[in-house]
Protein backbone atom coordinates (compact mmCIF):
# COMPACT_ATOMS: atom_id res chain seq x y z
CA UNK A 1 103.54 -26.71 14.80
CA UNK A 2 101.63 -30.22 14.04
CA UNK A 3 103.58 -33.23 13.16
CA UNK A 4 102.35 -36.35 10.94
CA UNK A 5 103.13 -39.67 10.92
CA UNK A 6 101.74 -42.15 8.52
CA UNK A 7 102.15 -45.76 8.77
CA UNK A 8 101.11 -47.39 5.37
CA UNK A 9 101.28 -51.10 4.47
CA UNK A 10 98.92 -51.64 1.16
CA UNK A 11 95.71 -53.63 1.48
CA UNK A 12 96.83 -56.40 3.31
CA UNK A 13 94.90 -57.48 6.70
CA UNK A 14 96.52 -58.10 9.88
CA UNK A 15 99.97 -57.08 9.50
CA UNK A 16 100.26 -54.76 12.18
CA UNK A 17 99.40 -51.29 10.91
CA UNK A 18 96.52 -50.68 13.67
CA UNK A 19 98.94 -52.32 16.49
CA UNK A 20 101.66 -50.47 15.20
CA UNK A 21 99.86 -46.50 15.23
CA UNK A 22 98.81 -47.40 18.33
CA UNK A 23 101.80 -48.46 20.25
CA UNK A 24 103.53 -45.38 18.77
CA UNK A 25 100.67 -43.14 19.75
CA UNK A 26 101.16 -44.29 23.28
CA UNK A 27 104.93 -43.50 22.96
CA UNK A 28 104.25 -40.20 22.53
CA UNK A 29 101.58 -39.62 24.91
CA UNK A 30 103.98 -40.85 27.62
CA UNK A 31 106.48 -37.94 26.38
CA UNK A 32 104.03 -35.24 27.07
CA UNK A 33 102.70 -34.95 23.23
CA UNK A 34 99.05 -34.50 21.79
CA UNK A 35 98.33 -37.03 19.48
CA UNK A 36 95.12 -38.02 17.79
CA UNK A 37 94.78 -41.07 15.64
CA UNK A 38 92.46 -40.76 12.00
CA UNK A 39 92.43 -44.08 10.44
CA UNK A 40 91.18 -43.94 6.85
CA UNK A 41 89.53 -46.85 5.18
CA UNK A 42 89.05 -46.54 1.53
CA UNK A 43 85.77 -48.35 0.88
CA UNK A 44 83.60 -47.03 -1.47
CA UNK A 45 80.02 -48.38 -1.06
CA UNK A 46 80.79 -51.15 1.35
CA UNK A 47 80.30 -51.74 4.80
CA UNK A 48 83.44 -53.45 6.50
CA UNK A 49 81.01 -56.05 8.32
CA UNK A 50 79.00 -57.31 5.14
CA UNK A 51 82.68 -57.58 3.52
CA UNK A 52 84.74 -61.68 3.86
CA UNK A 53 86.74 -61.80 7.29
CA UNK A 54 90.08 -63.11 5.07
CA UNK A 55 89.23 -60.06 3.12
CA UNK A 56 89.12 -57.69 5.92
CA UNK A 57 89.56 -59.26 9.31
CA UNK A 58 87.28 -58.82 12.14
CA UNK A 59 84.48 -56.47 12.87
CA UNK A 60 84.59 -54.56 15.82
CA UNK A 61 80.53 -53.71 17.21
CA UNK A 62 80.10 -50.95 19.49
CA UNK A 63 77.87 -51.16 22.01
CA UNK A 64 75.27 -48.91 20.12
CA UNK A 65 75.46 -51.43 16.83
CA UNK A 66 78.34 -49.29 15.04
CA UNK A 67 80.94 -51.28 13.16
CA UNK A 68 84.22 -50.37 13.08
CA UNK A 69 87.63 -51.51 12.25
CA UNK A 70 89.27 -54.48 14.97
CA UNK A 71 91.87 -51.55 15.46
CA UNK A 72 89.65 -49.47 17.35
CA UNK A 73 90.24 -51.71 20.33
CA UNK A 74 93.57 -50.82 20.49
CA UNK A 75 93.38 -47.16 19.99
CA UNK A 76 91.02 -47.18 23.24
């Protein structure tokens, strides 16, 4: 039977949601569990790295060009 967690903390940057899903991901790992990680931005018609860094921190570039969230660091 699948389990959810959801860590939610509104629409302010850098307080430790990404960290925090992250750490607790590898928590569970370490107990033998499957866990996958879906993070969900909600922008509508805007790309994270045209978007202000106070707005939405740091861009994370892949190394084919794709942008993604600073979080995806930590998830790797």
């Amino acid at each position: 039977m699948a389990k959810y967690v959801f860590i939610t903390g509104g629409v302010v940057s850098s307080i430790g949601k990404g960290i925090n899903a992250a750490s607790l991901g590898r928590l569970l790992k370490a107990r033998g569990l499957r866990v996958s990680v879906l993070k969900i931005d909600p922008y509508i018609n805007v790309d994270a790295g045209t978007m202000n860094p106070a707005q939405h921190g740091e861009v994370y570039v892949t190394d084919d060009g794709a942008e993604a969230d600073l979080d995806l660091g930590h998830y790797e």
